[in-house]
Protein backbone atom coordinates (compact mmCIF):
# COMPACT_ATOMS: atom_id res chain seq x y z
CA UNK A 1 0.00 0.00 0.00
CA UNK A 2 1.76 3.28 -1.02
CA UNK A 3 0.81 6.09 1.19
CA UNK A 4 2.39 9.65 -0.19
CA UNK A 5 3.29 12.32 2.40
CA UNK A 6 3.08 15.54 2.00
CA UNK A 7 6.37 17.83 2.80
CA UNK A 8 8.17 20.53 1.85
CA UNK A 9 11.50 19.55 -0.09
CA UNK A 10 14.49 21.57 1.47
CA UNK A 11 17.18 20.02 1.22
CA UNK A 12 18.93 16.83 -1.37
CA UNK A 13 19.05 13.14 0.24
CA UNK A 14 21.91 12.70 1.74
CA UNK A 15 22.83 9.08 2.21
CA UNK A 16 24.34 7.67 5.54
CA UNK A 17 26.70 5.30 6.24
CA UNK A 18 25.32 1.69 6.10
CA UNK A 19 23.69 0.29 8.67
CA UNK A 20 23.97 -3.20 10.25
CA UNK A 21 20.73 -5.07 9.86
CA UNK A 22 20.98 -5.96 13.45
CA UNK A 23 20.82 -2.04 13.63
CA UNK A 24 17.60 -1.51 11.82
CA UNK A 25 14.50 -0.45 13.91
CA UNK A 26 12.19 -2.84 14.41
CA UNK A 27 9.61 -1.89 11.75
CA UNK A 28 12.37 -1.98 8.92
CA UNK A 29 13.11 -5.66 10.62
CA UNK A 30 9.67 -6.69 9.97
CA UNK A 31 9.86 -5.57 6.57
CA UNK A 32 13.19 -7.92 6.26
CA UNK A 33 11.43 -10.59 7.87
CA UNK A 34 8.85 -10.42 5.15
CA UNK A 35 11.23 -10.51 2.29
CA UNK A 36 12.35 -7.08 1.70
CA UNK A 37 15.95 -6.16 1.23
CA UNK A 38 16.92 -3.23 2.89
CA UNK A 39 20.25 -1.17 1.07
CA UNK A 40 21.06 1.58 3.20
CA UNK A 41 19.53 4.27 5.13
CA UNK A 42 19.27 8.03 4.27
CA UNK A 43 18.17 11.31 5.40
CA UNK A 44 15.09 12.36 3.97
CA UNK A 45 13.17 15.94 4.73
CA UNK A 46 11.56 17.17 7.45
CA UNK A 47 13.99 14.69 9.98
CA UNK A 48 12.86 11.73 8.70
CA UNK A 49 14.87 8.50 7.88
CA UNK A 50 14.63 7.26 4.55
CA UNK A 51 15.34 3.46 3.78
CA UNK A 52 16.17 1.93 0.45
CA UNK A 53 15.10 -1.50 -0.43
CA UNK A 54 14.42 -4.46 -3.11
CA UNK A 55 10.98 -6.16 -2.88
CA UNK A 56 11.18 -8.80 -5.26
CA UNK A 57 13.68 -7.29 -7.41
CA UNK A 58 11.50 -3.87 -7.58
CA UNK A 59 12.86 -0.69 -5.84
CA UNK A 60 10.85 0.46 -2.48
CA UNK A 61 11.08 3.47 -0.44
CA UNK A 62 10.34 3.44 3.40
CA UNK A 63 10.13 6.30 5.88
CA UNK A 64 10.19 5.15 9.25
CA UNK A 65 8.43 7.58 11.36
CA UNK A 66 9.77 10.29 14.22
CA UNK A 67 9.02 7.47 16.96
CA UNK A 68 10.77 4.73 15.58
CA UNK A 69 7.46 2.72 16.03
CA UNK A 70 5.73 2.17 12.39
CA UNK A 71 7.09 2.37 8.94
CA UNK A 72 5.44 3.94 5.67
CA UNK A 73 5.92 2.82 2.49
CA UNK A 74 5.55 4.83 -0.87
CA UNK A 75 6.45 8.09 -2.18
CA UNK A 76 7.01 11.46 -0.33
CA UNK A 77 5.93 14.11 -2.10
CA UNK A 78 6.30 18.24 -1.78
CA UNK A 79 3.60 20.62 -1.25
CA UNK A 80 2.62 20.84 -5.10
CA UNK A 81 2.28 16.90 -4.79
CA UNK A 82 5.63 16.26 -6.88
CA UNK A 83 7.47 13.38 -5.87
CA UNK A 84 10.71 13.82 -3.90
CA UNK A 85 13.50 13.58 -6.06
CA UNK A 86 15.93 10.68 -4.95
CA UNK A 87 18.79 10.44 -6.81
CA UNK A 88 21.07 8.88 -4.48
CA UNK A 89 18.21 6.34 -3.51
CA UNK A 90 18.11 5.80 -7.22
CA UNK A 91 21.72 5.34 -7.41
CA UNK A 92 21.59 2.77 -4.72
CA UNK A 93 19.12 0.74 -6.48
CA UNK A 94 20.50 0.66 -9.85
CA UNK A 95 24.56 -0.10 -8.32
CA UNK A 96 22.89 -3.28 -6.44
CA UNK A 97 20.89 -4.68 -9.51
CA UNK A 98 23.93 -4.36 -11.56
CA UNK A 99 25.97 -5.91 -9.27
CA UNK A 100 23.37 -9.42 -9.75
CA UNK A 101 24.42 -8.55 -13.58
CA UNK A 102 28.29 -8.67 -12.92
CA UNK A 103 28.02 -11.75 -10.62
CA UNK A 104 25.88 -13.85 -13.40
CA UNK A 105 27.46 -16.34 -15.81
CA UNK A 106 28.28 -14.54 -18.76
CA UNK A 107 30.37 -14.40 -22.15
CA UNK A 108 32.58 -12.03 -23.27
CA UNK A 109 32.23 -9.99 -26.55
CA UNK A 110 34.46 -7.14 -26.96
CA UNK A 111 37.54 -5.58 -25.42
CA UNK A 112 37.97 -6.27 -21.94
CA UNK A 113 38.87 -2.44 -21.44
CA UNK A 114 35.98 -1.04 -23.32
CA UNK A 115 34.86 2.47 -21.63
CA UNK A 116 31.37 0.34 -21.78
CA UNK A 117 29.85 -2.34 -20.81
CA UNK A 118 26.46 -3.71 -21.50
CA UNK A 119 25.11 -7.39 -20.37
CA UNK A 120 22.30 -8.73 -22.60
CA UNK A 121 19.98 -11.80 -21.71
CA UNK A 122 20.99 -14.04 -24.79
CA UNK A 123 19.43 -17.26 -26.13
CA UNK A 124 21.54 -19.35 -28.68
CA UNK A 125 17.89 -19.97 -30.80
CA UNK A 126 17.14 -15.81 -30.66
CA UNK A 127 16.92 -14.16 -34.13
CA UNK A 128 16.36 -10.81 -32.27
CA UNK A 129 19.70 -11.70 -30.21
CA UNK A 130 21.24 -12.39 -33.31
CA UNK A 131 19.89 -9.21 -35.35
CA UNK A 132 21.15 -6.89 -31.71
CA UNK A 133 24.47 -8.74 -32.07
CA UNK A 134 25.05 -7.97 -35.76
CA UNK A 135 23.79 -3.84 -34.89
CA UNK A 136 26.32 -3.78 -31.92
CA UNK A 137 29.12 -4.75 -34.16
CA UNK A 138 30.15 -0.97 -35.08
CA UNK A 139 30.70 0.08 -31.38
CA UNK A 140 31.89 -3.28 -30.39
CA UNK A 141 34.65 -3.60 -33.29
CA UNK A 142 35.62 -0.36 -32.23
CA UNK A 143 36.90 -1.32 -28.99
CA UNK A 144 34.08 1.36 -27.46
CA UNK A 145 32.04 -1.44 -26.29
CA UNK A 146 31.87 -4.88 -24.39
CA UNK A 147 28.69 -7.04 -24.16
CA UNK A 148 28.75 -9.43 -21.88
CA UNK A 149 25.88 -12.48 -22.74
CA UNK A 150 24.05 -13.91 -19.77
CA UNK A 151 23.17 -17.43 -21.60
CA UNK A 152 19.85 -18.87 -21.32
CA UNK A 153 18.00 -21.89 -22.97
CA UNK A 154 13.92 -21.19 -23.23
CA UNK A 155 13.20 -20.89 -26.55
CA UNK A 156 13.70 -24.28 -27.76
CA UNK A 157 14.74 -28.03 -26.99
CA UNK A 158 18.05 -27.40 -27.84
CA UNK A 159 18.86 -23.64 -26.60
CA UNK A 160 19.94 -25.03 -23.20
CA UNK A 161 22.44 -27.48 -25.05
CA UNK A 162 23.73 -25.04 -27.58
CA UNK A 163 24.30 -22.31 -24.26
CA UNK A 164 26.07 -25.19 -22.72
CA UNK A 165 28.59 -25.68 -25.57
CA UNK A 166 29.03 -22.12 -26.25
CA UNK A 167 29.94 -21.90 -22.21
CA UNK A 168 32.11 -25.03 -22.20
CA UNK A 169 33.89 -24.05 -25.65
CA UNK A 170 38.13 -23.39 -25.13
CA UNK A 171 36.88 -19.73 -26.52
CA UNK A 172 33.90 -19.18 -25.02
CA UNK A 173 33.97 -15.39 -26.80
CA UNK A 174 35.16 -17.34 -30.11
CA UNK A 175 32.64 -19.74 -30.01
CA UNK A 176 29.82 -17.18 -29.75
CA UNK A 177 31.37 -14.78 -32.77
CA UNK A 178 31.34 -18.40 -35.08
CA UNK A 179 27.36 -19.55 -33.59
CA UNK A 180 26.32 -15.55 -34.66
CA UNK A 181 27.57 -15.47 -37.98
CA UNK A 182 26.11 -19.07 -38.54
CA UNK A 183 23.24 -17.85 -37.20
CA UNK A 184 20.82 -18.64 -39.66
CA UNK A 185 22.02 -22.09 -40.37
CA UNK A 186 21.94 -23.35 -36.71
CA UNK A 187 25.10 -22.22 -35.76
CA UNK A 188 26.86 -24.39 -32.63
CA UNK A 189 25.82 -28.01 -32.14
CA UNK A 190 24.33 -28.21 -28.66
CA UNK A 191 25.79 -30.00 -26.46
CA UNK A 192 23.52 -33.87 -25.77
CA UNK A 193 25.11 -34.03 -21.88
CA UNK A 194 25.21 -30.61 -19.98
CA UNK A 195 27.78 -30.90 -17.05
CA UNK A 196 26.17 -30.93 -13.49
CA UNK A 197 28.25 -27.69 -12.80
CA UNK A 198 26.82 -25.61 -16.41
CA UNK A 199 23.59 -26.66 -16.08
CA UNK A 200 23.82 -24.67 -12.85
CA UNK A 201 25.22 -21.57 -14.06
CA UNK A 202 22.49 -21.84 -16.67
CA UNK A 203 19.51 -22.39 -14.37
CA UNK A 204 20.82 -19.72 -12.55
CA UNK A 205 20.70 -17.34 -15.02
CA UNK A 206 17.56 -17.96 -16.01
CA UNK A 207 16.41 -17.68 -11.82
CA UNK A 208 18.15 -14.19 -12.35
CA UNK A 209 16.27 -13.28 -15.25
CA UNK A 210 12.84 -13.96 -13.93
CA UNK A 211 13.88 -11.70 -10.72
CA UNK A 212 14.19 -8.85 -12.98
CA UNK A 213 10.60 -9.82 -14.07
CA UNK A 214 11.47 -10.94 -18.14
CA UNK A 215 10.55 -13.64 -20.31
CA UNK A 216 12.13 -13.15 -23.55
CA UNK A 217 15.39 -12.48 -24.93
CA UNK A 218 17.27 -10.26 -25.83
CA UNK A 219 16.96 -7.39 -22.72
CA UNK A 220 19.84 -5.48 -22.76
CA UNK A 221 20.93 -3.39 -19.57
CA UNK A 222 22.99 -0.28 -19.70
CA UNK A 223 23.91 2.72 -17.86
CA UNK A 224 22.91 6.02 -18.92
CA UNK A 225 24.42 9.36 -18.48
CA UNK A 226 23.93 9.85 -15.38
CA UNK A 227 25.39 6.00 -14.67
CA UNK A 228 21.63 4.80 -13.93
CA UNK A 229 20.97 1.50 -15.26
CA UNK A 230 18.42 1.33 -17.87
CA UNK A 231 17.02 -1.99 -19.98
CA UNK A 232 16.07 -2.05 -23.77
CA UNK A 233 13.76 -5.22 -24.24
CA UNK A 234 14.06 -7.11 -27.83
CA UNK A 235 15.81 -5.86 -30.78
CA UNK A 236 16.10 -2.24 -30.79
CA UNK A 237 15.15 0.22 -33.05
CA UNK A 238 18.51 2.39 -35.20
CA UNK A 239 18.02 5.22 -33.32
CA UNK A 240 18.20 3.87 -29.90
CA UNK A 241 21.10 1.95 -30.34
CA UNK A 242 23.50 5.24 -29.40
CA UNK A 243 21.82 5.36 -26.14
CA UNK A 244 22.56 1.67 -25.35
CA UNK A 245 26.07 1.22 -26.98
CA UNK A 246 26.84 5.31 -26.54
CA UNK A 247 28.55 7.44 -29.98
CA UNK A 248 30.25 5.47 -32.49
């Protein structure tokens, strides 16, 4: 239930030093205790703390109120009924989510030192994954950007198999140039055993994919000029590529 206060806005957020969970008052606790994932606190207007959070992989605010007693959850607005702006709370939100990006099981493509990086949910059996691959190669033959895969097999019988070998291959980043340029003809033979230890890394980042709420590929994540992380679902259109892969 989002409950929006009303509150003159005189000053930024400031975030605070993190806070132990054993710390938290015992409302935010609650809220922990019923799957929320509390970031950090903050100081919001009027003396209130702020506290940033992940409820199944979507961003929540809390205020917890001047007695410590009950929490609210929603948006604070000011007295024209525009909501707070949070930047830092933003911030916050967006670092953590793309940390569960860097952490996934991913492929290479691109220069390791590219000023850029964007991660893209890929299935072996996409033709939009393919047709995004062939747009990025400008900015990633360029050395200006890396996209790092997260392999998953939904599409068909074979997309877990053909992930498999293209994760198991002595070049993984090889491998997956050769399957995208064969593209149309089937590209890599999947794999007819997955090892234990793939299969894994493979389940997982499917499990990762529907925490961020998606069910087809490709969704591409970047970071925009203000380093927020923004997504671009399926194959996207000329004109938005500079915003995902930045200037050629």
């Amino acid at each position: 239930m989002k409950v929006m206060i009303a509150t003159l806005v005189s000053s930024c957020l400031i975030m605070s030093h993190a806070q132990a969970a054993a710390d938290w008052p015992a409302p935010i606790k609650a809220l922990e205790r019923k799957g929320m994932e509390v970031l950090d606190s903050f100081k919001a207007p009027g003396g209130v703390t702020g506290y940033a959070a992940l409820y199944q992989q979507q961003p929540v605010t809390v205020y917890l109120t001047a007695d410590g007693k009950q929490a609210i959850i929603g948006s604070m607005v000011d007295s024209k009924g525009e909501a707070l702006k949070q930047a830092p709370v933003d911030q916050l939100f967006s670092n953590k989510l793309w940390k569960q990006l860097e952490d996934s099981h991913w492929i290479s493509d691109g220069n390791k030192n590219a000023p850029r990086i964007v991660y893209m949910f890929t299935d072996p059996n996409c033709p939009y994954c393919n047709k995004l691959w062939n747009d990025a190669r400008p900015w990633v033959s360029a050395g200006k950007v890396q996209i790092r895969h997260i392999m998953v097999g939904i599409i068909k019988s074979d997309s877990m198999g053909k992930a498999a070998a293209l994760m198991t291959a002595k070049a993984p980043e090889a491998a997956l140039y050769q399957h995208e340029i064969q593209h149309a003809s089937g590209g890599v033979k999947p794999l007819a055993q997955i090892p234990k230890d793939v299969r894994s890394k493979l389940d997982a980042n499917y499990q990762l994919m529907q925490r961020f709420d998606l069910f087809a590929t490709p969704v591409t994540f970047y970071k925009d000029s203000e380093g927020k992380m923004q997504k671009a679902q399926g194959a996207p259109p000329a004109e938005m590529l500079p915003k995902i892969f930045g200037p050629r």
